[in-house]
N, C-alpha and C. Protein backbone atom coordinates (compact mmCIF):
# COMPACT_ATOMS: atom_id res chain seq x y z
N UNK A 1 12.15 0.70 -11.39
CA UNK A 1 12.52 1.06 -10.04
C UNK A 1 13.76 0.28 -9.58
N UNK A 2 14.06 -1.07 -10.29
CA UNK A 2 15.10 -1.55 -9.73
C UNK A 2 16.22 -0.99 -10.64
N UNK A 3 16.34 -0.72 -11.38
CA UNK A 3 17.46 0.04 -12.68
C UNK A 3 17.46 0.97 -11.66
N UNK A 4 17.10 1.96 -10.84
CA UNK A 4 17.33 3.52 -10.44
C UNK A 4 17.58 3.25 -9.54
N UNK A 5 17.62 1.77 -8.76
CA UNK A 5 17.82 1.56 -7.66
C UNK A 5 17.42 1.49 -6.13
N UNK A 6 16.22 1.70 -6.57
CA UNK A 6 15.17 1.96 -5.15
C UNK A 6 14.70 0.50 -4.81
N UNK A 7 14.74 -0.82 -5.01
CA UNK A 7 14.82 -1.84 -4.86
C UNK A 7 15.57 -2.70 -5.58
N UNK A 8 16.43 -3.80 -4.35
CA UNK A 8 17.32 -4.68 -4.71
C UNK A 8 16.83 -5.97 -6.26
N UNK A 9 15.99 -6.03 -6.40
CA UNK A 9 15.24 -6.76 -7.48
C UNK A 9 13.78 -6.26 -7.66
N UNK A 10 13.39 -7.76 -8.74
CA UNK A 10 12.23 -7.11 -8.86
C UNK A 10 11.20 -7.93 -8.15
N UNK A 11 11.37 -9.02 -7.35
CA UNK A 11 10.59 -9.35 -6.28
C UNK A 11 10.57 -8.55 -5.43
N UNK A 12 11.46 -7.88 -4.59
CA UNK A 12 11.09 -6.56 -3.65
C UNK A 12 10.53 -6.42 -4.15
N UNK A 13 10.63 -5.19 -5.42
CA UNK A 13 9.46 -4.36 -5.95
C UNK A 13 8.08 -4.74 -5.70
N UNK A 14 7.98 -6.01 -6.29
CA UNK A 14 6.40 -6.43 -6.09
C UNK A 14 5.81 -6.53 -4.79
N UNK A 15 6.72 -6.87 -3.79
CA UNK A 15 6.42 -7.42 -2.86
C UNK A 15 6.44 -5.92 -1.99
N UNK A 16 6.70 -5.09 -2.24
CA UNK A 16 6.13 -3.66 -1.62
C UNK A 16 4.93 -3.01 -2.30
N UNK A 17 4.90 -3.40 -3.78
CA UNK A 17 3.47 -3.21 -4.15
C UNK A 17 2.43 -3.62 -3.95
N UNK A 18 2.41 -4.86 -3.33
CA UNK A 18 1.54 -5.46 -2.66
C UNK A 18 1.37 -5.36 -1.27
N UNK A 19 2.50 -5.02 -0.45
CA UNK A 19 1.91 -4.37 0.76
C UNK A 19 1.33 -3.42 0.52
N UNK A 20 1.53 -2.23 -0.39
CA UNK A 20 0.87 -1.28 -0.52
C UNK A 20 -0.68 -1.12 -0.86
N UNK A 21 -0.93 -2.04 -1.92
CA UNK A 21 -2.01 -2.62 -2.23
C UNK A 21 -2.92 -2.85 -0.66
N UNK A 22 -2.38 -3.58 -0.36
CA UNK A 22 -3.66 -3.98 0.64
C UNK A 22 -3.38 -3.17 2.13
N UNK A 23 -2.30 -2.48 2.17
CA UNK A 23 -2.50 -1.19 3.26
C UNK A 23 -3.71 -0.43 2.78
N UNK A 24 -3.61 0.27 1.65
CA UNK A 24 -4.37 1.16 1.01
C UNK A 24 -5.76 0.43 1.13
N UNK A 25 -6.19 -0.78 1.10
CA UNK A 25 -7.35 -1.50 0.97
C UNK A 25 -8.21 -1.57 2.36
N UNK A 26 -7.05 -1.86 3.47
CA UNK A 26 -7.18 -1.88 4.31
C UNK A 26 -7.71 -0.43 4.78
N UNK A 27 -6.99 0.57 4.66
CA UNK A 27 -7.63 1.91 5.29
C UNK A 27 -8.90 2.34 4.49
N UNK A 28 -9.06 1.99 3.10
CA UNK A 28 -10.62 2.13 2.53
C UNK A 28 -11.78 1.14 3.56
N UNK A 29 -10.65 0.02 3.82
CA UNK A 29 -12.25 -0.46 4.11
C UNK A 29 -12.48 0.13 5.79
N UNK A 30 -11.34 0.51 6.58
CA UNK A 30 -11.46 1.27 7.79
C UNK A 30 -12.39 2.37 7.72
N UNK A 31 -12.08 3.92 6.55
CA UNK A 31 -13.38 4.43 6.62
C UNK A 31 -14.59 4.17 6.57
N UNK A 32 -14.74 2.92 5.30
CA UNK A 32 -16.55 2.53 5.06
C UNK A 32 -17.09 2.16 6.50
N UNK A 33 -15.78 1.55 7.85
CA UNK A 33 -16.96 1.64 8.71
C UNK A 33 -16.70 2.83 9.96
N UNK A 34 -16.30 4.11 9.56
CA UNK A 34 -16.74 4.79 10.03
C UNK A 34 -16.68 5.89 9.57
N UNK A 35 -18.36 6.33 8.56
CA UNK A 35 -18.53 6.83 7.76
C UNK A 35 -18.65 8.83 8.04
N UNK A 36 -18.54 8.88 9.77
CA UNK A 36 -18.42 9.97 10.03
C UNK A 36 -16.97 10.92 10.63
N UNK A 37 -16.75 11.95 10.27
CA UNK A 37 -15.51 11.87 10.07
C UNK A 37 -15.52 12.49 11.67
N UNK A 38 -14.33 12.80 11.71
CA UNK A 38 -13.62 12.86 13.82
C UNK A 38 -13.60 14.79 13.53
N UNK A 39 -14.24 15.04 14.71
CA UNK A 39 -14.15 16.12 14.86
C UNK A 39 -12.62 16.26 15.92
């Protein structure tokens, strides 16, 4: 990703994979507590 240019190195890189990581973690654990969905 940094060769093609979509991040300046490869610490960015990681360091958006890891926000991503725990966004994504974060909204799993948001549904488990609310297991009914929104009308």
């Amino acid at each position: 990703m940094v060769e093609l240019g979509e991040y300046p190195n490869r610490s960015e890189a990681i360091r958006a994979a890891v926000r991503r990581m725990v966004a994504e973690e974060n909204q799993s654990e948001r549904r488990a507590e609310r297991p009914f969905a929104r009308a």
